[in-house]
N, C-alpha and C. Protein backbone atom coordinates (compact mmCIF):
# COMPACT_ATOMS: atom_id res chain seq x y z
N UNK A 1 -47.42 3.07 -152.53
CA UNK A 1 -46.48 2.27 -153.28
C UNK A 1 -45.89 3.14 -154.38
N UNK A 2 -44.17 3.23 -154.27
CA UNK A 2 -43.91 4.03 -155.35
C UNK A 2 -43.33 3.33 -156.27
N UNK A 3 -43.68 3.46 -157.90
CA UNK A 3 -42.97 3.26 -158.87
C UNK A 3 -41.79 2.62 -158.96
N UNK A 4 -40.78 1.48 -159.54
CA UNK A 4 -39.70 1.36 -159.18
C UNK A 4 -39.39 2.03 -161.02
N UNK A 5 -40.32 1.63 -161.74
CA UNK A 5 -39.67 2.46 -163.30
C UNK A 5 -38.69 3.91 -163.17
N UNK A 6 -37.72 3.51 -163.90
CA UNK A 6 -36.86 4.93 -164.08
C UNK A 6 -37.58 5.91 -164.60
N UNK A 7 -37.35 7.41 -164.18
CA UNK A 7 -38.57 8.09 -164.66
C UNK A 7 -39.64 8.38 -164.37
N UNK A 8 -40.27 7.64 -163.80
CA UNK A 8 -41.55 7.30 -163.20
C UNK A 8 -41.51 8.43 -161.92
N UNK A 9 -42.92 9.08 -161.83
CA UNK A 9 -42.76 10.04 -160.61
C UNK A 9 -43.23 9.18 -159.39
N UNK A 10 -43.32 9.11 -158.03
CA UNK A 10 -43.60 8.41 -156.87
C UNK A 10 -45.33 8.96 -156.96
N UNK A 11 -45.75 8.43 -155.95
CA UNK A 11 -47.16 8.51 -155.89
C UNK A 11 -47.54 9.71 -155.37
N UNK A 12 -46.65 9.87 -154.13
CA UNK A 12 -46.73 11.36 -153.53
C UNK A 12 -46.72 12.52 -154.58
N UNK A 13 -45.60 12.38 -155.16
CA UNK A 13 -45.52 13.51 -156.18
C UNK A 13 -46.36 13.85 -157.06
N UNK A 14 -46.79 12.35 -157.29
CA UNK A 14 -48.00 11.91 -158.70
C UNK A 14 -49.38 12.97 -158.28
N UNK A 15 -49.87 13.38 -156.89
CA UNK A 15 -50.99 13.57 -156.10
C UNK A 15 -51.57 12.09 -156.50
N UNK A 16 -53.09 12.30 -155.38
CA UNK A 16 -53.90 11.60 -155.80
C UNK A 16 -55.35 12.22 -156.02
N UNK A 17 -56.06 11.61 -156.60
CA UNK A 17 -57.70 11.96 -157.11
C UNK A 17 -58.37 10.52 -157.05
N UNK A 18 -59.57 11.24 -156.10
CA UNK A 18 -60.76 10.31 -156.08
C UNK A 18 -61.46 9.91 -157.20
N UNK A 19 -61.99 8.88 -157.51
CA UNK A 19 -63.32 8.60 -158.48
C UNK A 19 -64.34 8.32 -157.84
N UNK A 20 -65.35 8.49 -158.56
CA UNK A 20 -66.92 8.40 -157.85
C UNK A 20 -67.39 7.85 -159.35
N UNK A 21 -67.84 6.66 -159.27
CA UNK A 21 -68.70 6.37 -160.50
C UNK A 21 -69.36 7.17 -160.98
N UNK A 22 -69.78 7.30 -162.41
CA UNK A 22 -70.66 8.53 -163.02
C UNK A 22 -71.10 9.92 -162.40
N UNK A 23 -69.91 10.48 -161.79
CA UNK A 23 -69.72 11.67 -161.08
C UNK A 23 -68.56 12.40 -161.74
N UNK A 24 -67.41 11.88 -161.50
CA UNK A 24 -66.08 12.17 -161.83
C UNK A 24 -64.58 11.44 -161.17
N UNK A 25 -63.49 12.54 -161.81
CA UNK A 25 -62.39 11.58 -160.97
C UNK A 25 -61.73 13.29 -160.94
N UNK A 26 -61.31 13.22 -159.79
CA UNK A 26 -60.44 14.30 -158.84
C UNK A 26 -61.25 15.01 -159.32
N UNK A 27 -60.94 16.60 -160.01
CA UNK A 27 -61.38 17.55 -160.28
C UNK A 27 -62.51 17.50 -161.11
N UNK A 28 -62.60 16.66 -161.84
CA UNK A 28 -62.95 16.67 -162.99
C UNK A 28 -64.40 16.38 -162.81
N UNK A 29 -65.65 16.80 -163.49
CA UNK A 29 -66.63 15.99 -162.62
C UNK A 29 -67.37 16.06 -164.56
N UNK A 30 -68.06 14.65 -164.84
CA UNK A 30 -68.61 14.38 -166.13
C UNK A 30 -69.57 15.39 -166.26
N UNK A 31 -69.48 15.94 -167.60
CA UNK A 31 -70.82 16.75 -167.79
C UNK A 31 -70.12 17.67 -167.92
N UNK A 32 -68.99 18.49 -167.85
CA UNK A 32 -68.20 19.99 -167.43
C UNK A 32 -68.21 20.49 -169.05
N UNK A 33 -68.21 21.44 -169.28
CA UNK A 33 -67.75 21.95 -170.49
C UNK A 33 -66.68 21.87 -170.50
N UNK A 34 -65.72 22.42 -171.78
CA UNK A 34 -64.54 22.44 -172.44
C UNK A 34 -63.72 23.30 -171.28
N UNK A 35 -64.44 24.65 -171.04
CA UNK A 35 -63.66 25.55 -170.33
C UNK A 35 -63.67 25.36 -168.87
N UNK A 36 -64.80 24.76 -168.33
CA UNK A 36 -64.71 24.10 -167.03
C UNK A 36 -63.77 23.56 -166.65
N UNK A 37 -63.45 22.61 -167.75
CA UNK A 37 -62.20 21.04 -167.88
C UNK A 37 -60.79 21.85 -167.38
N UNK A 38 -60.40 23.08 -168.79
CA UNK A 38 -58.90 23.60 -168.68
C UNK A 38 -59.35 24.28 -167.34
N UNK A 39 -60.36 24.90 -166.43
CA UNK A 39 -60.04 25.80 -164.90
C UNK A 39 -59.77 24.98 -164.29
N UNK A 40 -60.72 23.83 -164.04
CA UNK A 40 -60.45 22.57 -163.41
C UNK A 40 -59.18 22.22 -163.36
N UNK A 41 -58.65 22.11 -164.70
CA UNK A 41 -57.07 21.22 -164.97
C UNK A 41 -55.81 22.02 -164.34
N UNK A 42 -56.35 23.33 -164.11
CA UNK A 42 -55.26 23.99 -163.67
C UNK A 42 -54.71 23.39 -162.10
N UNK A 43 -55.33 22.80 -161.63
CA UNK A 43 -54.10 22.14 -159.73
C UNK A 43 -53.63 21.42 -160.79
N UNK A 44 -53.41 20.42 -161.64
CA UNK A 44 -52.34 19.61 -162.06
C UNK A 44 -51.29 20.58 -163.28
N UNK A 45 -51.61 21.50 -164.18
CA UNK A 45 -50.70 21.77 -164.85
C UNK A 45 -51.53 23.08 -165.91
N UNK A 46 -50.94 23.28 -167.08
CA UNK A 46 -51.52 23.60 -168.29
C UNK A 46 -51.92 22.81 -169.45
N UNK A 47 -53.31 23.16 -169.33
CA UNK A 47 -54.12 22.95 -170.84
C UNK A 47 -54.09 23.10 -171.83
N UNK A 48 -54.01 22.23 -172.88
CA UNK A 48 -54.02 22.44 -174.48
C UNK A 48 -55.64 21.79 -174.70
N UNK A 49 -56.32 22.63 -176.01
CA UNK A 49 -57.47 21.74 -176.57
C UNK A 49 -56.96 21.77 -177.84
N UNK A 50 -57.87 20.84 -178.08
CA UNK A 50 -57.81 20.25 -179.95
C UNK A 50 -58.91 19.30 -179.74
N UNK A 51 -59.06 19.46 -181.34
CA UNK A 51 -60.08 18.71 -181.86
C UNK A 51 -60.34 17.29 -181.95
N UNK A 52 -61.09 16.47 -181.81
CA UNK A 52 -60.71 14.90 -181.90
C UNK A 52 -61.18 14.67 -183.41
N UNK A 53 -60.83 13.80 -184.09
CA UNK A 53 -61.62 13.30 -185.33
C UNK A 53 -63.26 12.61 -184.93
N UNK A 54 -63.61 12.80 -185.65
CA UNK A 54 -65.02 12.72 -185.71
C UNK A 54 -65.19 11.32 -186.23
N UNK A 55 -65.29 10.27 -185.35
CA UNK A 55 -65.51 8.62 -185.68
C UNK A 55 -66.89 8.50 -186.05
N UNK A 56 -67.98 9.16 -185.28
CA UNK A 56 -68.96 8.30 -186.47
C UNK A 56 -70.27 9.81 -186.63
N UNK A 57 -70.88 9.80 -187.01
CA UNK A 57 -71.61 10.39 -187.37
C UNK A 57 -72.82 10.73 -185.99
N UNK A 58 -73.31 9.94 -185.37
CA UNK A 58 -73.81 9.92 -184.33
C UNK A 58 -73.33 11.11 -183.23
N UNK A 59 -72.02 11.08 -183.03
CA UNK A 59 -71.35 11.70 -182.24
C UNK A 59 -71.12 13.52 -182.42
N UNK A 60 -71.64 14.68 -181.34
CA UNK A 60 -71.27 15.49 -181.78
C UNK A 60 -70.00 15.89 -181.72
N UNK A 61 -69.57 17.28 -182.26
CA UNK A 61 -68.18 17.57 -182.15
C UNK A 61 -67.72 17.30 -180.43
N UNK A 62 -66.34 16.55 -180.65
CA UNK A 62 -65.12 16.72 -179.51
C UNK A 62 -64.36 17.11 -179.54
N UNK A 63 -64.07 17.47 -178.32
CA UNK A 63 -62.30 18.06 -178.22
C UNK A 63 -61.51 17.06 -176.75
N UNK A 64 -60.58 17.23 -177.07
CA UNK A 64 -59.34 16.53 -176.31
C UNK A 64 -58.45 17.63 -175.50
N UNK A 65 -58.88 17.55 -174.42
CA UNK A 65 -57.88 18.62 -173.26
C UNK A 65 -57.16 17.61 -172.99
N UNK A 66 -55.32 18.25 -173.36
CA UNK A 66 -54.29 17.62 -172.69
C UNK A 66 -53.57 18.61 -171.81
N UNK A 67 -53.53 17.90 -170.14
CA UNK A 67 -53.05 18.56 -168.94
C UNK A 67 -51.87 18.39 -168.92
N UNK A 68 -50.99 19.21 -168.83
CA UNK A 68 -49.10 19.15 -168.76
C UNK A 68 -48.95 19.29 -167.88
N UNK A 69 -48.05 18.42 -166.77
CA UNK A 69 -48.00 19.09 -165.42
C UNK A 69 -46.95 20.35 -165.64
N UNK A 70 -46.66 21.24 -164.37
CA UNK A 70 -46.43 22.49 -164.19
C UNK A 70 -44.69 22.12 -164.48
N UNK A 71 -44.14 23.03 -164.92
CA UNK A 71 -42.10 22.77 -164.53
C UNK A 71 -41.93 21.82 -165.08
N UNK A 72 -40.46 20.85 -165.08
CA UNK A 72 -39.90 19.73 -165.41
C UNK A 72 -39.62 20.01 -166.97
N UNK A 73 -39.21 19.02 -167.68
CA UNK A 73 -39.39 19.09 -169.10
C UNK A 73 -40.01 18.48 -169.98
N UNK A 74 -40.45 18.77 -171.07
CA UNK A 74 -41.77 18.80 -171.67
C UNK A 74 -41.87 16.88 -171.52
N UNK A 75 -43.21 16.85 -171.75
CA UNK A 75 -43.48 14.83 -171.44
C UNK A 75 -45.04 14.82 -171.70
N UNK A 76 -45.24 13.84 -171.75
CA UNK A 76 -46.63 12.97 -172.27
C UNK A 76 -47.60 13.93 -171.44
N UNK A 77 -48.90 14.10 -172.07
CA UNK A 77 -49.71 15.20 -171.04
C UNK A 77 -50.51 13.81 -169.95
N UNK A 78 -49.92 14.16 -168.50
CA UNK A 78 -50.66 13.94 -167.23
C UNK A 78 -51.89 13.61 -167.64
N UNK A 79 -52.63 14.54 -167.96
CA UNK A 79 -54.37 13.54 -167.91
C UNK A 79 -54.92 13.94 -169.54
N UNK A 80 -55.82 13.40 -170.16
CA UNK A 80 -56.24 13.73 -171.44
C UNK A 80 -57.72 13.31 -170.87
N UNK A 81 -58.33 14.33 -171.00
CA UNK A 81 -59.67 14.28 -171.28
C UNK A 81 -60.75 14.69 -172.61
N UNK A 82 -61.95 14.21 -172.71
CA UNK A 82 -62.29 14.28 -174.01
C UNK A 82 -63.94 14.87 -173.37
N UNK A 83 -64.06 15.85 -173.98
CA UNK A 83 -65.06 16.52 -173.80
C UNK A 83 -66.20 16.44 -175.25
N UNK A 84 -67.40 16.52 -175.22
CA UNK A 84 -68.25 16.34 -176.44
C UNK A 84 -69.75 17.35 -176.15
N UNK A 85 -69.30 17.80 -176.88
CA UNK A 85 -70.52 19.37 -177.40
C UNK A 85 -71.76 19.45 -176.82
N UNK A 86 -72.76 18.06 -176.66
CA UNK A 86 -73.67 17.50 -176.09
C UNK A 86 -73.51 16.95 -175.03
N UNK A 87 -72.61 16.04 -174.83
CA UNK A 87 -72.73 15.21 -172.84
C UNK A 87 -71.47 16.11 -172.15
N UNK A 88 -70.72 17.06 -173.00
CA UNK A 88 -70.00 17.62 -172.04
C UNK A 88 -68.92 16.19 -171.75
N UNK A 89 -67.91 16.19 -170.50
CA UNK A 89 -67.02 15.84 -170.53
C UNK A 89 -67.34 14.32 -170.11
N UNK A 90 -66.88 13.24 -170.94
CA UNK A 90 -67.57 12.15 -170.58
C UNK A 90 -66.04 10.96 -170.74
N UNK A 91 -64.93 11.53 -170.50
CA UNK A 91 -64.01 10.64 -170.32
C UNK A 91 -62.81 11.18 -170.00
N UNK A 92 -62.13 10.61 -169.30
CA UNK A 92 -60.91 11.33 -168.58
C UNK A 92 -59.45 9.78 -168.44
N UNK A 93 -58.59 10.37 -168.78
CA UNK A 93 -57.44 8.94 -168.80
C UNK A 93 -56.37 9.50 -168.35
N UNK A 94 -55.40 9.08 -167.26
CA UNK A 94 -54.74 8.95 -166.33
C UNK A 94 -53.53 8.47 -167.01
N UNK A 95 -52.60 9.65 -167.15
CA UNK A 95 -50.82 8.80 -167.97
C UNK A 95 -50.56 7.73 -167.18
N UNK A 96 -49.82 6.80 -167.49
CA UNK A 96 -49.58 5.64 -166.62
C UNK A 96 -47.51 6.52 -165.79
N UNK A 97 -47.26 6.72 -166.62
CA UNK A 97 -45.69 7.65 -165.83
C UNK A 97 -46.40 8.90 -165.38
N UNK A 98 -47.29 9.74 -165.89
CA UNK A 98 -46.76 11.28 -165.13
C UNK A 98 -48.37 11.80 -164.88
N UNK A 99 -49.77 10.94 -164.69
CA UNK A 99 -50.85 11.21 -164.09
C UNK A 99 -51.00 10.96 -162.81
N UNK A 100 -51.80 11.42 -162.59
CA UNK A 100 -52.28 11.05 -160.70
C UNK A 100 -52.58 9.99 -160.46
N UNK A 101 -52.34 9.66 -158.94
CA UNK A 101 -53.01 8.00 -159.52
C UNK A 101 -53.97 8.46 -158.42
N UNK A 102 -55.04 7.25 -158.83
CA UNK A 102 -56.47 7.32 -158.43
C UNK A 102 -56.35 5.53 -158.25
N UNK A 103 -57.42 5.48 -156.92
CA UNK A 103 -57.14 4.20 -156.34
C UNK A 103 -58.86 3.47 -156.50
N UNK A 104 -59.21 2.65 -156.47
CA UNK A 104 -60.78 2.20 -156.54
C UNK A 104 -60.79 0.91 -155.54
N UNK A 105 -61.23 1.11 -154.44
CA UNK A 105 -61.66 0.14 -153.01
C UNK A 105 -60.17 0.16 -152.38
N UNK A 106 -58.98 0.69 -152.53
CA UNK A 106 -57.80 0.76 -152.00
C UNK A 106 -56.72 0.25 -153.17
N UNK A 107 -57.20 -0.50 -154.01
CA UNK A 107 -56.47 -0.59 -155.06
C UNK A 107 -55.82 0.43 -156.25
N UNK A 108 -54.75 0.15 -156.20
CA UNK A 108 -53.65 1.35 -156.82
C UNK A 108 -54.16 1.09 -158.45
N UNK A 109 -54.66 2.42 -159.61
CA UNK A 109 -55.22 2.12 -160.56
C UNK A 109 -53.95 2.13 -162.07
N UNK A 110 -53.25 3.51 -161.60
CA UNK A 110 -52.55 4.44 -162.35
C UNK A 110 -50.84 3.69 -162.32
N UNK A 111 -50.29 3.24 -163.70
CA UNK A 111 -49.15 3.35 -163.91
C UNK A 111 -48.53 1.72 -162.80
N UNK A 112 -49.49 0.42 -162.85
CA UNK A 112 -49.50 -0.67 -162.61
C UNK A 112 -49.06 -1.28 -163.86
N UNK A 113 -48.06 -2.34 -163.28
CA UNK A 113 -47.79 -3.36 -163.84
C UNK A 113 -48.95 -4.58 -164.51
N UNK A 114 -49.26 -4.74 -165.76
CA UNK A 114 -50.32 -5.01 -166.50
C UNK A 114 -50.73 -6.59 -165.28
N UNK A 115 -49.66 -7.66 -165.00
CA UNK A 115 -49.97 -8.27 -164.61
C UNK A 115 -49.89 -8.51 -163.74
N UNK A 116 -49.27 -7.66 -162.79
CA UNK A 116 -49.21 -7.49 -160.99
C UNK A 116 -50.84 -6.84 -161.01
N UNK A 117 -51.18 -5.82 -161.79
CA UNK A 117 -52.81 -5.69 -161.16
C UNK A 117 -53.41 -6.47 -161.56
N UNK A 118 -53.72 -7.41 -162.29
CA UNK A 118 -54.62 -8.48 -162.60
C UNK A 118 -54.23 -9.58 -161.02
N UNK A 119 -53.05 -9.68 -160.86
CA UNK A 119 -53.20 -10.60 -159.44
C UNK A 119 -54.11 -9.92 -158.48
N UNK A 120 -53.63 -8.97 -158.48
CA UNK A 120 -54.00 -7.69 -157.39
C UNK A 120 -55.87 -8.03 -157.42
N UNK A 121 -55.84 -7.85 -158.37
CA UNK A 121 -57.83 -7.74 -158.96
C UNK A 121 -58.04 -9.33 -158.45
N UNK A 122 -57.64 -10.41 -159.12
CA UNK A 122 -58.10 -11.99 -158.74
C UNK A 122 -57.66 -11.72 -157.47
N UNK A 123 -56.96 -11.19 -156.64
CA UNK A 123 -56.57 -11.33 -154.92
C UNK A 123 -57.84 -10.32 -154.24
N UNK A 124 -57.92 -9.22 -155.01
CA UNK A 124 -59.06 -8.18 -154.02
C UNK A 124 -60.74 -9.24 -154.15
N UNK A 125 -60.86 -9.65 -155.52
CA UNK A 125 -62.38 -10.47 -155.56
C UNK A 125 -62.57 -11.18 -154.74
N UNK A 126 -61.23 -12.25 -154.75
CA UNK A 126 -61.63 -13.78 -153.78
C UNK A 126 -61.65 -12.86 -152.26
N UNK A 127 -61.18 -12.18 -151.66
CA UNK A 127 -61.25 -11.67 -150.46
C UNK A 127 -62.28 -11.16 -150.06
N UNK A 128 -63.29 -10.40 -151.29
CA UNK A 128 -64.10 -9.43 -150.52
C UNK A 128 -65.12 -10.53 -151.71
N UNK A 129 -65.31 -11.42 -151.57
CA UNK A 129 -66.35 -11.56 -152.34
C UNK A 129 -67.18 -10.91 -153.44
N UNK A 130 -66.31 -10.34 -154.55
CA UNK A 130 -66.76 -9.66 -155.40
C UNK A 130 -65.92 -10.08 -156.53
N UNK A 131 -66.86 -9.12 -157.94
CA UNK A 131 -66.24 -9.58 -159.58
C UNK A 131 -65.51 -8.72 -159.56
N UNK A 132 -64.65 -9.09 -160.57
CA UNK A 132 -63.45 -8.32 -161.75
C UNK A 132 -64.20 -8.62 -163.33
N UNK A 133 -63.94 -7.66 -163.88
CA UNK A 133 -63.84 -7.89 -165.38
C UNK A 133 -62.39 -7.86 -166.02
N UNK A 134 -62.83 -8.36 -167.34
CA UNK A 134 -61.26 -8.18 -168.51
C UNK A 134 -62.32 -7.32 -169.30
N UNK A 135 -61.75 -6.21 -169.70
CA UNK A 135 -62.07 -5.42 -170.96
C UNK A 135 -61.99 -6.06 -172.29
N UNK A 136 -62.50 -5.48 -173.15
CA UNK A 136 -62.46 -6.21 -174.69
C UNK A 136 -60.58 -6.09 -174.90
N UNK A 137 -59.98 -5.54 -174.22
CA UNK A 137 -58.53 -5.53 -175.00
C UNK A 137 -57.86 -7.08 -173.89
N UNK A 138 -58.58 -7.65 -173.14
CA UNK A 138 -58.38 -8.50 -172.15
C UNK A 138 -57.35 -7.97 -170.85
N UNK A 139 -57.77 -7.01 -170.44
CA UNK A 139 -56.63 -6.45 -169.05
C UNK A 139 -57.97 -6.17 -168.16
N UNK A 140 -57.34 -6.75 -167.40
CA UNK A 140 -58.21 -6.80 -166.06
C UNK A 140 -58.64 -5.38 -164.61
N UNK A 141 -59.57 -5.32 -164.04
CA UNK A 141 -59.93 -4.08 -163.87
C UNK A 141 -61.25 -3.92 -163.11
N UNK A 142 -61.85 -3.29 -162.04
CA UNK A 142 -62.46 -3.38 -161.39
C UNK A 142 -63.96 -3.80 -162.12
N UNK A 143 -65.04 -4.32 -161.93
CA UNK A 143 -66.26 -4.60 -162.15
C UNK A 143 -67.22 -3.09 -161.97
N UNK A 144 -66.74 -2.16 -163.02
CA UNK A 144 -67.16 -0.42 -162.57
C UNK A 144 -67.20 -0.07 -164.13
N UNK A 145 -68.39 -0.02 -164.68
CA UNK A 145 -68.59 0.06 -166.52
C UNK A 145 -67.84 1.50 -166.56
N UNK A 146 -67.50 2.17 -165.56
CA UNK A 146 -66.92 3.52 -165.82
C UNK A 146 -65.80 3.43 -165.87
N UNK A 147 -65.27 2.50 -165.59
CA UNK A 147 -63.22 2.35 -165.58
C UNK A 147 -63.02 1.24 -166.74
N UNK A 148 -62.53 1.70 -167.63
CA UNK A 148 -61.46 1.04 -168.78
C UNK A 148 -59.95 0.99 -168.81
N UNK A 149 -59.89 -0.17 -168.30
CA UNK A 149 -58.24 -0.68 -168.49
C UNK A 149 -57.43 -0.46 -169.59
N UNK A 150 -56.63 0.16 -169.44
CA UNK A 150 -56.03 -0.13 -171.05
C UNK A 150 -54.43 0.07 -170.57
N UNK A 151 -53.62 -0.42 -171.20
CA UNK A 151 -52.33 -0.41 -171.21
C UNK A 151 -51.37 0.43 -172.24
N UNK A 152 -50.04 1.12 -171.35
CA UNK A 152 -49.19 1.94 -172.06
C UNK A 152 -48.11 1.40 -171.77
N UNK A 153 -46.83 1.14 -173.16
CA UNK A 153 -45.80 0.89 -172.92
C UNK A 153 -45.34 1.63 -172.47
N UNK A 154 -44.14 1.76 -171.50
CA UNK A 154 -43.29 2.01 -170.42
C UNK A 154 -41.93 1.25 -170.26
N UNK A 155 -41.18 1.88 -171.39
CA UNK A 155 -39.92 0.54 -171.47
C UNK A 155 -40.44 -0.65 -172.24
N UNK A 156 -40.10 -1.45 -171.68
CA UNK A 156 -40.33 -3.01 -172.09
C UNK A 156 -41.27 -3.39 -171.61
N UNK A 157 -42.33 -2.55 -170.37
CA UNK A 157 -43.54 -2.84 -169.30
C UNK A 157 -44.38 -2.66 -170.21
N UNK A 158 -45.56 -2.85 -170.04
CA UNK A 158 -47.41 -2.47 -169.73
C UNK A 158 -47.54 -2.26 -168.84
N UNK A 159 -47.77 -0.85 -168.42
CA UNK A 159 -48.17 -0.08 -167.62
C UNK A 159 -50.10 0.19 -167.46
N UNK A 160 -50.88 0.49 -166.60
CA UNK A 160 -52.03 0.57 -166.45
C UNK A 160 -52.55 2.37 -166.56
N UNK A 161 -52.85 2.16 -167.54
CA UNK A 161 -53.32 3.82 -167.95
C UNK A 161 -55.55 4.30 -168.15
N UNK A 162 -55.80 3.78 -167.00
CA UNK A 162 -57.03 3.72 -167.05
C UNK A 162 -57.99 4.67 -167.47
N UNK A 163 -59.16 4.13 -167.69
CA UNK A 163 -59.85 5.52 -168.82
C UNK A 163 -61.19 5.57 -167.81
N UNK A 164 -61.32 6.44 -167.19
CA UNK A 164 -62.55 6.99 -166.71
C UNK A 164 -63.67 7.46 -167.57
N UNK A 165 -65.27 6.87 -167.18
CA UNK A 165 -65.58 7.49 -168.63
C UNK A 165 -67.45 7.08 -168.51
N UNK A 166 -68.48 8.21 -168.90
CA UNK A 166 -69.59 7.57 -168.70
C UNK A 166 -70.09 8.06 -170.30
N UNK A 167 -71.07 6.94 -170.59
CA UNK A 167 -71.50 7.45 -172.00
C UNK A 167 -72.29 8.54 -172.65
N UNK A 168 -71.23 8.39 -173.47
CA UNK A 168 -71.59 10.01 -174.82
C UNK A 168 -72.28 9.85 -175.17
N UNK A 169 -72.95 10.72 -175.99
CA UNK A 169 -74.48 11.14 -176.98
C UNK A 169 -74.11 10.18 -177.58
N UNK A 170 -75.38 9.66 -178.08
CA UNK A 170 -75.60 8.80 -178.84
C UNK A 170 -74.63 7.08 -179.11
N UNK A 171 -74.27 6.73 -177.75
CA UNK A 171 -73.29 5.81 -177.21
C UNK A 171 -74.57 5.25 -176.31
N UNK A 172 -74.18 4.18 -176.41
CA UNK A 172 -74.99 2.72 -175.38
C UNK A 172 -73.60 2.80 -174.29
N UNK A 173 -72.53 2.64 -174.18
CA UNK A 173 -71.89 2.31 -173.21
C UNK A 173 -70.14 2.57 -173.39
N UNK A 174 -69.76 2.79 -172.41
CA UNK A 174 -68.68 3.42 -172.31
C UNK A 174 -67.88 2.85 -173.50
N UNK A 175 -67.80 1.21 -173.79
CA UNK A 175 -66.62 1.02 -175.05
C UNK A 175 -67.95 1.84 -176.22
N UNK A 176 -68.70 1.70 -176.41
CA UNK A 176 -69.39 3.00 -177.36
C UNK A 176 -68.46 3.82 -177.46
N UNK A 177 -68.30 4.70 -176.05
CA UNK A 177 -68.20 6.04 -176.03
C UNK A 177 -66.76 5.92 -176.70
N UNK A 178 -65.53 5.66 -176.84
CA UNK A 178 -64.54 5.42 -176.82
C UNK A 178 -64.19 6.72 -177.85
N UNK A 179 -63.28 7.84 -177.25
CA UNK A 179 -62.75 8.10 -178.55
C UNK A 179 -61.76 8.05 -179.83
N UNK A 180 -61.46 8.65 -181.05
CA UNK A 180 -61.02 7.63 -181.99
C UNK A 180 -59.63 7.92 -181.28
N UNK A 181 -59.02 8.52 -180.52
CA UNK A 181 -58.10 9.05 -180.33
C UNK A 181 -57.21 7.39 -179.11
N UNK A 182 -58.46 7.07 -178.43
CA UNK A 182 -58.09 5.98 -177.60
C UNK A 182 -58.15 4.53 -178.54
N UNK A 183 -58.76 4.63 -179.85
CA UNK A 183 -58.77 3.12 -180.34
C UNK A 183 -57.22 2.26 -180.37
């Protein structure tokens, strides 16, 4: 299914990447160091790191790898991942316009219409006999404590910009883990 947003790259173009619960998503696999992340990041583009702010005390130092895809002109970085000194890379988020999309049981994750995937989610449960959750921000999203829904404007849309993610040092659970960068 491609995009009808102006701007918006098609899916083909987008690639795609697998997730595996508390493993990883495409390249990326949880646990990687900083420099793992940017070799890794290189099939989608070039790497920038920086520092994240330091939200609570618990938490050791992070950094934030943002992936640019390759050519075109400059735009929102493709994937942002957040790496932490101790669990290593423990969250990864998918641009909703210019990331890969990554699909979970056949369902399209990346750069969805906020409330076409919530049908999508109440249509995949009642079929296969299974849950959906709403996240604390209330957007709806597979029943997988490793996927966080969250939404990016896109025009006048909410777009679906999902956060891959297993918990950091000293974090009980992925909204724990959250960094300040995603609040």
């Amino acid at each position: 299914m491609a995009l009808e947003t102006e701007g918006d790259l098609g899916v083909v173009e987008r690639g795609e990447w697998s997730y595996a619960q508390a493993v990883g998503v495409g390249p990326l696999r949880f646990g990687m160091a900083v420099s793992e992340v940017v070799e890794a990041a290189e099939v989608l583009g070039s790497a920038m790191v920086s520092d994240c702010r330091r939200q609570y005390a618990v938490f050791s130092q992070t950094w934030k790898v943002e992936v640019h895809r390759r050519g075109g002109a400059p735009s929102a970085p493709a994937v942002t991942a957040y790496v932490s000194q101790d669990a290593g890379l423990f969250g990864v988020a998918c641009d909703a316009v210019q990331g890969p999309q990554v699909s979970y049981n056949g369902l399209l994750l990346v750069g969805r219409e906020m409330g076409e995937l919530e049908n999508d989610m109440i249509a995949y449960a009642e079929a296969h006999d299974v849950q959906f959750r709403y996240t604390c921000d209330g957007h709806a999203g597979p029943d997988d404590p490793g996927i966080l829904m969250r939404a990016q404007p896109v025009g006048e849309v909410l777009r679906s910009r999902p956060l891959f993610m297993v918990p950091r040092d000293g974090a009980w659970t992925e909204w724990d883990s959250l960094p300040s960068e995603e609040d």
